[in-house]
N, C-alpha and C. Protein backbone atom coordinates (compact mmCIF):
# COMPACT_ATOMS: atom_id res chain seq x y z
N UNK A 1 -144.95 -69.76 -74.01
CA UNK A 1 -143.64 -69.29 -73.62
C UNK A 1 -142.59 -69.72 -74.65
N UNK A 2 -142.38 -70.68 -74.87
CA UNK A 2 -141.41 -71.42 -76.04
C UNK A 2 -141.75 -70.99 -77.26
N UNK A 3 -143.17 -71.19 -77.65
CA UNK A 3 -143.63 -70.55 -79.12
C UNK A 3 -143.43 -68.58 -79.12
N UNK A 4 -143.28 -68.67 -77.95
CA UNK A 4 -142.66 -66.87 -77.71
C UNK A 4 -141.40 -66.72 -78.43
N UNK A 5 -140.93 -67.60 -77.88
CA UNK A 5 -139.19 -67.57 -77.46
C UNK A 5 -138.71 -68.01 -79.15
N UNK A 6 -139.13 -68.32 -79.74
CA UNK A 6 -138.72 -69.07 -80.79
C UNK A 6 -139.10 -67.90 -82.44
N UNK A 7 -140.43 -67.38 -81.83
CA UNK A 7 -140.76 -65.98 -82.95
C UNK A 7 -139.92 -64.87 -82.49
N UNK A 8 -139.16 -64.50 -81.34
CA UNK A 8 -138.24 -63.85 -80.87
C UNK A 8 -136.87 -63.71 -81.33
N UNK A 9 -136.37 -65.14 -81.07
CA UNK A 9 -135.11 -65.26 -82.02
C UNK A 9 -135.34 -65.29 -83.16
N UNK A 10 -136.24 -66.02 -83.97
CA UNK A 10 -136.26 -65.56 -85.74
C UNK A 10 -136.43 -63.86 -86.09
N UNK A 11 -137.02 -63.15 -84.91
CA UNK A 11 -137.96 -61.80 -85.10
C UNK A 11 -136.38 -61.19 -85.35
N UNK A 12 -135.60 -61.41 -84.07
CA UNK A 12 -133.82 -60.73 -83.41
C UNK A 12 -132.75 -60.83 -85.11
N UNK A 13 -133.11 -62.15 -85.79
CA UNK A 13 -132.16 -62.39 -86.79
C UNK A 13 -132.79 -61.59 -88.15
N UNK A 14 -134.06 -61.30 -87.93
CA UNK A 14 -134.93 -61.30 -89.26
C UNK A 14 -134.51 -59.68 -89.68
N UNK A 15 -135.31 -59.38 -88.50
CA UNK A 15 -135.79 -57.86 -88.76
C UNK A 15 -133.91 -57.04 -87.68
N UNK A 16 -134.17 -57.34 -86.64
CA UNK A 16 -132.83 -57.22 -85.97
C UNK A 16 -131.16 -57.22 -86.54
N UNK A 17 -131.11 -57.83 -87.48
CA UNK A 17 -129.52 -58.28 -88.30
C UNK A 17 -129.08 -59.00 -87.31
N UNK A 18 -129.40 -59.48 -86.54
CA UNK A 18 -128.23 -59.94 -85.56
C UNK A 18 -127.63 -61.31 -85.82
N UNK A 19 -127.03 -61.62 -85.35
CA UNK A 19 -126.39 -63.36 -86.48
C UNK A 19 -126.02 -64.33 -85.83
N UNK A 20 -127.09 -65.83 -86.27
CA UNK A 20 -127.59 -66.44 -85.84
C UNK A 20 -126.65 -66.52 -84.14
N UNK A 21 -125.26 -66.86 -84.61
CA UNK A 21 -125.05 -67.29 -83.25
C UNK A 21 -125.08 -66.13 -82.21
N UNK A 22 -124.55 -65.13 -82.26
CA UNK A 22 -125.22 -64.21 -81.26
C UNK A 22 -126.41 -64.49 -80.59
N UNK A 23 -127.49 -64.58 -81.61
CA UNK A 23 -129.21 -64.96 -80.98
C UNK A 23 -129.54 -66.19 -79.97
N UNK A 24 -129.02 -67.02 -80.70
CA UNK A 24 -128.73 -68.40 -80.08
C UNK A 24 -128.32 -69.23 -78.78
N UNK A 25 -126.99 -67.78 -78.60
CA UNK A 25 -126.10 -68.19 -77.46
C UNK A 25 -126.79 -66.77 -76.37
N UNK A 26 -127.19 -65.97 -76.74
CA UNK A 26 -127.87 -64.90 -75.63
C UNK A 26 -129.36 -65.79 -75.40
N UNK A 27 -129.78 -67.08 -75.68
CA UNK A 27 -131.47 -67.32 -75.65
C UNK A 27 -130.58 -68.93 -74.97
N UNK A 28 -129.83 -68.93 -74.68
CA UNK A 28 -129.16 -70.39 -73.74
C UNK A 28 -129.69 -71.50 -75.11
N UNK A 29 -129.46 -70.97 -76.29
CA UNK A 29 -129.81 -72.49 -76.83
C UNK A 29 -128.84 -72.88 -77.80
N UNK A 30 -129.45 -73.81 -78.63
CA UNK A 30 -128.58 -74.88 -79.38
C UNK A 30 -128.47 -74.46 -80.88
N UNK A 31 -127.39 -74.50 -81.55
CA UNK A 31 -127.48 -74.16 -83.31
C UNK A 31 -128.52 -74.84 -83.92
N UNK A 32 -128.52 -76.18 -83.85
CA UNK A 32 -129.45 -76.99 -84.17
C UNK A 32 -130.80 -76.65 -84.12
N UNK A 33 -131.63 -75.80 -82.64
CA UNK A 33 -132.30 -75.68 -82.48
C UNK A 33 -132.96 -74.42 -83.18
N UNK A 34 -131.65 -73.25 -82.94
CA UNK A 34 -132.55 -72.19 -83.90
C UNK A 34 -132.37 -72.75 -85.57
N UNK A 35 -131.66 -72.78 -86.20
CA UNK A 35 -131.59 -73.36 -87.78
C UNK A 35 -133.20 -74.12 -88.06
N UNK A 36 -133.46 -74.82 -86.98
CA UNK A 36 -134.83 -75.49 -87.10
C UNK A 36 -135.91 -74.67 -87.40
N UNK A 37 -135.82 -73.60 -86.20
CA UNK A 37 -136.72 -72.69 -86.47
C UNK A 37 -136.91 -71.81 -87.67
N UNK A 38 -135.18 -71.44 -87.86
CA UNK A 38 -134.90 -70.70 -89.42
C UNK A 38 -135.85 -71.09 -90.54
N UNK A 39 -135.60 -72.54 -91.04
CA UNK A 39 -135.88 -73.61 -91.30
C UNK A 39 -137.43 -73.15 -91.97
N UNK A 40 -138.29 -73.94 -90.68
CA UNK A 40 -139.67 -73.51 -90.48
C UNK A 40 -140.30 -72.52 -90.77
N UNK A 41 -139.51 -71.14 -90.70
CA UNK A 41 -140.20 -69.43 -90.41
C UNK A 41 -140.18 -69.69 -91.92
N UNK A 42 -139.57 -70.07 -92.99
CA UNK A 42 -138.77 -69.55 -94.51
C UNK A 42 -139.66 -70.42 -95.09
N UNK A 43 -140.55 -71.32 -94.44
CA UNK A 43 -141.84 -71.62 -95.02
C UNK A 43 -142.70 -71.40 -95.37
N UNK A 44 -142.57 -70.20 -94.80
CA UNK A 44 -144.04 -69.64 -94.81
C UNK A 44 -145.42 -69.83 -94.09
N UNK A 45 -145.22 -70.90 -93.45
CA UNK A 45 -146.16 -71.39 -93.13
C UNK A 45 -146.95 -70.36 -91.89
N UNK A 46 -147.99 -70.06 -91.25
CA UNK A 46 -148.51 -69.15 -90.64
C UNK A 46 -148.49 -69.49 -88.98
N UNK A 47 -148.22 -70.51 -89.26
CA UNK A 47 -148.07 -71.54 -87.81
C UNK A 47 -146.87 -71.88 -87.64
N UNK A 48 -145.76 -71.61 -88.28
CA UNK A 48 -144.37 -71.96 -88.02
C UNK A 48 -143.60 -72.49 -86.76
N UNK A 49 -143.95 -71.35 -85.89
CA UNK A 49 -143.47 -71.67 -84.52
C UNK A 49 -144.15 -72.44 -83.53
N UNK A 50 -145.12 -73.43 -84.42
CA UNK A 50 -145.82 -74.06 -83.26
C UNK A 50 -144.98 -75.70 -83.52
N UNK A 51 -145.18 -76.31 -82.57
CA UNK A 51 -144.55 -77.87 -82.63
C UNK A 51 -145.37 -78.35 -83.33
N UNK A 52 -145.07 -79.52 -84.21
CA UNK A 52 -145.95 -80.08 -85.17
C UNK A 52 -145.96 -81.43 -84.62
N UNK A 53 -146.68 -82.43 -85.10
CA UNK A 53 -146.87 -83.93 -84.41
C UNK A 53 -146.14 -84.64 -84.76
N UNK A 54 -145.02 -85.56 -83.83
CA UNK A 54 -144.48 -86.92 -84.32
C UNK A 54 -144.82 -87.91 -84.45
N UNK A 55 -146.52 -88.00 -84.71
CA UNK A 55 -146.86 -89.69 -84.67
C UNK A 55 -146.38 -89.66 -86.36
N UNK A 56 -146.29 -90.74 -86.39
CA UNK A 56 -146.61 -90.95 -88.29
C UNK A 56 -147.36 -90.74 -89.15
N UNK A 57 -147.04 -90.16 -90.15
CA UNK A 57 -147.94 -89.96 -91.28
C UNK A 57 -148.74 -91.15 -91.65
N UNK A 58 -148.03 -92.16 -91.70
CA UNK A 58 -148.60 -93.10 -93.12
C UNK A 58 -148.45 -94.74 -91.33
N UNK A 59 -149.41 -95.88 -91.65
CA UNK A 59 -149.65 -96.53 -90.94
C UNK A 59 -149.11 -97.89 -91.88
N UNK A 60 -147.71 -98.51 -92.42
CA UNK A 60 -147.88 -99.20 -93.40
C UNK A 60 -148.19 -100.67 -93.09
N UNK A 61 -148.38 -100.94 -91.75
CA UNK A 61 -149.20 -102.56 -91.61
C UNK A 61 -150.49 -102.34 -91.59
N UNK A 62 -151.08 -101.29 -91.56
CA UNK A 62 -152.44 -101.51 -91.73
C UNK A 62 -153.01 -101.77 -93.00
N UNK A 63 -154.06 -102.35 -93.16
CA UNK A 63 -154.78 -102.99 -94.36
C UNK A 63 -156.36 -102.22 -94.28
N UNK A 64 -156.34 -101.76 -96.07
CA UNK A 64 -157.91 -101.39 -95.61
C UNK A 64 -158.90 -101.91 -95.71
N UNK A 65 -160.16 -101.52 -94.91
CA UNK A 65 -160.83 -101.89 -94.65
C UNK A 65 -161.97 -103.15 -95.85
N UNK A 66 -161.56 -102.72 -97.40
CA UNK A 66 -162.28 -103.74 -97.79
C UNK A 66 -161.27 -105.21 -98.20
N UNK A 67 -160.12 -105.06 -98.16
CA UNK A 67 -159.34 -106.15 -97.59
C UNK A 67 -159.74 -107.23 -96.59
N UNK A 68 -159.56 -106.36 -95.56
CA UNK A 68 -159.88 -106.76 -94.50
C UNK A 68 -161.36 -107.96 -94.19
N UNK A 69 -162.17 -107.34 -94.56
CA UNK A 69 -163.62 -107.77 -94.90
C UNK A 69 -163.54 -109.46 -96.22
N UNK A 70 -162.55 -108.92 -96.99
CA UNK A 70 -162.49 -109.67 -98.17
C UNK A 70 -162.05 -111.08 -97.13
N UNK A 71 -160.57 -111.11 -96.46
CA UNK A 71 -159.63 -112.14 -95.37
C UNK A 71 -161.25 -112.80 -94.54
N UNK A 72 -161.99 -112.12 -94.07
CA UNK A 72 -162.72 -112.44 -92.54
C UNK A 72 -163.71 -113.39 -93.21
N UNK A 73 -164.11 -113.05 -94.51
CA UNK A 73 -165.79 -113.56 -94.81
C UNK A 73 -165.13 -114.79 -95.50
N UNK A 74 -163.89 -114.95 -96.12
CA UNK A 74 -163.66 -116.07 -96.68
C UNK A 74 -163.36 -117.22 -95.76
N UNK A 75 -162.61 -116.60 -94.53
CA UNK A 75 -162.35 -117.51 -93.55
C UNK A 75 -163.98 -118.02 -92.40
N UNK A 76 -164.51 -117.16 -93.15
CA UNK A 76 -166.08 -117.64 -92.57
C UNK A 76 -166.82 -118.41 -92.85
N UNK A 77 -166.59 -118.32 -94.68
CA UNK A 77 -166.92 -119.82 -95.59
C UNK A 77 -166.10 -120.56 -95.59
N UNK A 78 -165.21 -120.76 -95.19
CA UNK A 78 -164.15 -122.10 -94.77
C UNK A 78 -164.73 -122.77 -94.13
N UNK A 79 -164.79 -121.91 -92.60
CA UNK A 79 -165.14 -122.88 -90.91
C UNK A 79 -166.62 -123.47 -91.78
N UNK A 80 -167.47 -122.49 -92.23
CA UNK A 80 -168.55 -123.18 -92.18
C UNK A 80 -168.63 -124.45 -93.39
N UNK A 81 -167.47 -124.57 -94.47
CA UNK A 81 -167.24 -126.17 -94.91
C UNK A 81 -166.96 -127.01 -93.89
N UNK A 82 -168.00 -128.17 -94.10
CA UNK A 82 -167.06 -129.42 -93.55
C UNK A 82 -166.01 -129.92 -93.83
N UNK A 83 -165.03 -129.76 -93.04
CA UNK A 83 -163.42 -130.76 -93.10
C UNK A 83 -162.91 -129.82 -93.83
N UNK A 84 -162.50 -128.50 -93.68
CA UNK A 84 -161.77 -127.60 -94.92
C UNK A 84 -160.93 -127.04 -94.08
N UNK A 85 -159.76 -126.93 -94.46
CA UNK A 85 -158.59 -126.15 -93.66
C UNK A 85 -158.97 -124.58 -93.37
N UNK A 86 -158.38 -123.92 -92.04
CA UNK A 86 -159.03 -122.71 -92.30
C UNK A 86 -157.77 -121.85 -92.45
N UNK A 87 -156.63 -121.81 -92.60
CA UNK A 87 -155.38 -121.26 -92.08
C UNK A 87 -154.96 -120.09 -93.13
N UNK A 88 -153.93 -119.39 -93.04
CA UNK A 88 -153.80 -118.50 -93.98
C UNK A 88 -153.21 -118.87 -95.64
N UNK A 89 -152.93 -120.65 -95.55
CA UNK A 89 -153.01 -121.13 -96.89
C UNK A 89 -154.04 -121.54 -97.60
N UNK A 90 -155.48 -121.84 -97.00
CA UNK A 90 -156.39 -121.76 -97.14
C UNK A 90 -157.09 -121.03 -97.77
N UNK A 91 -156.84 -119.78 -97.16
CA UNK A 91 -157.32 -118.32 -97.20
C UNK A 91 -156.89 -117.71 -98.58
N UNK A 92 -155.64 -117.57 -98.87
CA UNK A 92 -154.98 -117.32 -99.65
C UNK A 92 -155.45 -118.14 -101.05
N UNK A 93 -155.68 -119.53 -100.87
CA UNK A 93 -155.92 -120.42 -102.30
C UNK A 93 -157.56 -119.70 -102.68
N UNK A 94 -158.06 -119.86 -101.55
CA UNK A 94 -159.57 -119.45 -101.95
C UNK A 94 -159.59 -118.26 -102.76
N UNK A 95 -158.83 -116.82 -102.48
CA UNK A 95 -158.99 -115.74 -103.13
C UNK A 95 -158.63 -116.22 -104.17
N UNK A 96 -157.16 -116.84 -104.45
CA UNK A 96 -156.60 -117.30 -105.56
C UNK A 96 -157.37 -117.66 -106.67
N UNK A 97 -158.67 -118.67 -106.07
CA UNK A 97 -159.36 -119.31 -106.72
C UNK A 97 -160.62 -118.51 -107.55
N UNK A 98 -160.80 -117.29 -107.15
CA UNK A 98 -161.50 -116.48 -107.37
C UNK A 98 -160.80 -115.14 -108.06
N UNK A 99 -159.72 -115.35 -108.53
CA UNK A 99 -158.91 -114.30 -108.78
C UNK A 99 -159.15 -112.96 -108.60
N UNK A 100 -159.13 -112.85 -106.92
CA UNK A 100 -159.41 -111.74 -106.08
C UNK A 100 -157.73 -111.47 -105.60
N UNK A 101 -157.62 -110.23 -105.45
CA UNK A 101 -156.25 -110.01 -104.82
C UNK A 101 -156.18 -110.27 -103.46
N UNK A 102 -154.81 -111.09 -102.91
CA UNK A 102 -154.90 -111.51 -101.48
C UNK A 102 -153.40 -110.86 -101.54
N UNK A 103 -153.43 -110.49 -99.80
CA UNK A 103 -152.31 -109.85 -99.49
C UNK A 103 -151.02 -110.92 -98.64
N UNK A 104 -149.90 -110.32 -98.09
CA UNK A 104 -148.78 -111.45 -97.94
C UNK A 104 -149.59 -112.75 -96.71
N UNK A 105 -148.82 -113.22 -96.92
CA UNK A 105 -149.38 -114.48 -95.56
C UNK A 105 -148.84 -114.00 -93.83
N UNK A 106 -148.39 -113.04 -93.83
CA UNK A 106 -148.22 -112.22 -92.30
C UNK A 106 -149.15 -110.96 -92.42
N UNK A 107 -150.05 -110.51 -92.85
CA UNK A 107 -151.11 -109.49 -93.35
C UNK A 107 -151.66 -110.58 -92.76
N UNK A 108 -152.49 -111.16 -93.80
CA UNK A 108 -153.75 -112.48 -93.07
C UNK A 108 -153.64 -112.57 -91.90
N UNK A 109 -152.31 -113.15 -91.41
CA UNK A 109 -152.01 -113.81 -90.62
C UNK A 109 -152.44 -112.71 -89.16
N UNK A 110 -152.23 -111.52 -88.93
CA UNK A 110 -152.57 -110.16 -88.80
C UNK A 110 -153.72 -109.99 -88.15
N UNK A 111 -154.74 -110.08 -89.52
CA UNK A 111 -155.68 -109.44 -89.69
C UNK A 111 -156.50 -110.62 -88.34
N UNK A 112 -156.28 -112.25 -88.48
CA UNK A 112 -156.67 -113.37 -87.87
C UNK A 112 -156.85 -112.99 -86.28
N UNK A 113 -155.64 -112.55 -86.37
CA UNK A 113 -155.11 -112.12 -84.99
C UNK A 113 -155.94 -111.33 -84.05
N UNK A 114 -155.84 -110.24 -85.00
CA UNK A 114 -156.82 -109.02 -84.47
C UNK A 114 -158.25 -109.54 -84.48
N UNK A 115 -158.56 -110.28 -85.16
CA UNK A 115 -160.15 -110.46 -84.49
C UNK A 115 -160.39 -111.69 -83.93
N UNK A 116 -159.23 -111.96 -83.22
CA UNK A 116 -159.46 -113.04 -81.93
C UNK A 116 -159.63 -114.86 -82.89
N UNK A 117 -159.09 -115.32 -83.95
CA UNK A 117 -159.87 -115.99 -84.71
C UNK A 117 -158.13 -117.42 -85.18
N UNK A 118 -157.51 -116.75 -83.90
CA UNK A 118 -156.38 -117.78 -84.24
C UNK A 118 -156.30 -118.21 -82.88
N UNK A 119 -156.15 -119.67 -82.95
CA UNK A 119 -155.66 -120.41 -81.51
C UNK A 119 -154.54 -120.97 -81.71
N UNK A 120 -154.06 -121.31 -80.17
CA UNK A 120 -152.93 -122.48 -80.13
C UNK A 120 -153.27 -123.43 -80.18
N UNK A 121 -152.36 -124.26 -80.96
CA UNK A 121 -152.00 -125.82 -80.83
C UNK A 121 -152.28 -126.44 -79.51
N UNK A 122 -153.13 -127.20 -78.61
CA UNK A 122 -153.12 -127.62 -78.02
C UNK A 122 -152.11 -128.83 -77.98
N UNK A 123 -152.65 -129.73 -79.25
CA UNK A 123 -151.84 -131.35 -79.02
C UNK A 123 -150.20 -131.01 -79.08
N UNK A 124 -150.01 -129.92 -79.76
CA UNK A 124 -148.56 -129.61 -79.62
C UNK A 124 -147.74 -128.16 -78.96
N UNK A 125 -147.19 -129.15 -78.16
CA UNK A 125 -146.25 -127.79 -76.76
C UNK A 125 -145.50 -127.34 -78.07
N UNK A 126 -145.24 -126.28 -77.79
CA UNK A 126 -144.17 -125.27 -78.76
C UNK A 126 -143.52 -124.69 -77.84
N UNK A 127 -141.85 -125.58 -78.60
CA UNK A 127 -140.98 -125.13 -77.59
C UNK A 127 -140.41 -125.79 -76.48
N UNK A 128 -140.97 -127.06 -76.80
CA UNK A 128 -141.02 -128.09 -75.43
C UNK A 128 -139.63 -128.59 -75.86
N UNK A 129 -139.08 -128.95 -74.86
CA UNK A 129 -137.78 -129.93 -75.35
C UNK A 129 -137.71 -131.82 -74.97
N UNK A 130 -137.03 -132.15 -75.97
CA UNK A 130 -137.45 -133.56 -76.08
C UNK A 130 -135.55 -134.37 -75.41
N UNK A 131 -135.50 -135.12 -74.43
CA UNK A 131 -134.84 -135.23 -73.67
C UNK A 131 -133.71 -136.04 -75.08
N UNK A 132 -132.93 -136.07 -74.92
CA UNK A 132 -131.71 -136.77 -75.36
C UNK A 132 -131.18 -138.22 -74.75
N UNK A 133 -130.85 -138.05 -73.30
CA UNK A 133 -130.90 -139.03 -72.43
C UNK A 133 -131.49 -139.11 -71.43
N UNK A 134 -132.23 -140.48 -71.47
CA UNK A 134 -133.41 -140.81 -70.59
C UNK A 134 -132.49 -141.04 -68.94
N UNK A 135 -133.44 -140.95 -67.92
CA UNK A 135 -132.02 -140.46 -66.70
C UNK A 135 -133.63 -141.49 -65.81
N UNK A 136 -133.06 -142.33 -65.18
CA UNK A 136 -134.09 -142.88 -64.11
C UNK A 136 -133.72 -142.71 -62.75
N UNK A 137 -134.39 -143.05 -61.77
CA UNK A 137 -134.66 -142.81 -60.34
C UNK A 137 -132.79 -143.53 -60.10
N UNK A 138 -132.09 -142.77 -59.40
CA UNK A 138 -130.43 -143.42 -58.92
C UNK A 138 -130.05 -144.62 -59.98
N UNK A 139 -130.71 -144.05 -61.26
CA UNK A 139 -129.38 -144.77 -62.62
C UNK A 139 -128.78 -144.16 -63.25
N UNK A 140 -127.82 -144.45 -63.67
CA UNK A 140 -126.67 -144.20 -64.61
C UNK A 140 -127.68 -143.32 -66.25
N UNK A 141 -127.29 -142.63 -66.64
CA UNK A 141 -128.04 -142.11 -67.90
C UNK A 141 -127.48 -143.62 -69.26
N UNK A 142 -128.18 -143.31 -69.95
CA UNK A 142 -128.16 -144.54 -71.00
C UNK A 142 -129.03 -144.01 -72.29
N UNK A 143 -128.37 -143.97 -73.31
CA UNK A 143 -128.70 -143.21 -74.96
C UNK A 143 -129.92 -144.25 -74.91
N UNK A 144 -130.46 -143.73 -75.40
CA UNK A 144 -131.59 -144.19 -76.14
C UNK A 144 -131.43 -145.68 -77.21
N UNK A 145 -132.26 -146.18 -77.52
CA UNK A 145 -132.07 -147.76 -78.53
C UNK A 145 -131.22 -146.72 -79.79
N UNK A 146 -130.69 -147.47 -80.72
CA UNK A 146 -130.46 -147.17 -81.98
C UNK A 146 -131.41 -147.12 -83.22
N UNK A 147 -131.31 -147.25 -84.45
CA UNK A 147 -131.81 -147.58 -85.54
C UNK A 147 -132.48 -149.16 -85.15
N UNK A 148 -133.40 -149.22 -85.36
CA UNK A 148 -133.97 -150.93 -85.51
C UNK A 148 -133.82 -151.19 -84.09
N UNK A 149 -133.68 -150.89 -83.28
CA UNK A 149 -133.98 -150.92 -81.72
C UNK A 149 -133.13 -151.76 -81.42
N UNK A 150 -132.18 -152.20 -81.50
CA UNK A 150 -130.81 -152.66 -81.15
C UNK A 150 -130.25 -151.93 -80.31
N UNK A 151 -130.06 -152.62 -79.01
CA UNK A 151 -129.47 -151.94 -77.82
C UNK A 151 -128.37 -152.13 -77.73
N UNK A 152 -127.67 -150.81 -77.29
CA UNK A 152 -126.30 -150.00 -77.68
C UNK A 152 -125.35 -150.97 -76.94
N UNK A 153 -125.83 -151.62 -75.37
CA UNK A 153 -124.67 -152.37 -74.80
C UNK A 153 -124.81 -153.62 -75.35
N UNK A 154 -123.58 -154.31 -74.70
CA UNK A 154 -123.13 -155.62 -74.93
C UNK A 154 -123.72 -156.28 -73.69
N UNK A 155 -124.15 -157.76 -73.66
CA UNK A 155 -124.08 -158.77 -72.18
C UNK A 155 -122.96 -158.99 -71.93
């Protein structure tokens, strides 16, 4: 119905003479909308009046696939050193070391992600807040010791 409606008004302006806004405003629509079509028909293209896709062309966080492979297997010979850091500075020195191309440290960092191969910090809360003044059961709040643990009041 729409892909009707749309070879109709280009058909009305083409072959018809009729001008644009006439076409436009007898079909309840928008300038914007026929010009689009104008647009499209003067392409040539054989499919003109069909809707074309808005996903994206181009995917630019993705990494290909022998990248990818390059990040996973190095971080595979890491874990399997004893005592060797495995992290994306790690990662990064090793290619380095091999003067293989490695990509930014949020790529890695990424790629880690996606195959399940990054954890949290257990020993450390992120995000936790660390009190300022210590507050006890019906006392008065009281700063913390100073430098060299010299307490702030007087006797």
């Amino acid at each position: 119905m729409e892909e009707e409606l749309r070879q109709t008004a280009i058909n009305r302006h083409i072959q018809g003479g009729e001008s644009p806004k006439d076409v436009y405003t007898s079909l309840n629509r928008s300038k914007k909308w026929f010009f689009k079509w104008l647009i499209r028909y003067r392409t040539g293209a054989p499919d003109w009046f069909k809707e074309q896709s808005r996903a994206p062309k181009t995917r630019p966080s993705e990494i290909d696939h022998k990248a990818k492979e390059l990040i996973l297997s190095t971080r595979q010979k890491l874990v399997a050193a004893p005592y060797a850091q495995i992290g994306v500075s790690a990662i990064k020195w090793e290619l380095k070391k091999q003067d293989l191309p490695f990509p930014s440290d949020s790529t890695i960092n990424r790629v880690l992600k996606r195959e399940g191969l990054v954890k949290k910090n257990s020993l450390c809360v992120q995000g936790g807040r660390i009190p300022l003044l210590h507050r006890g059961l019906g006392m008065q709040q009281h700063p913390p010791d100073g430098p060299g643990g010299a307490a702030l009041h007087q006797r």
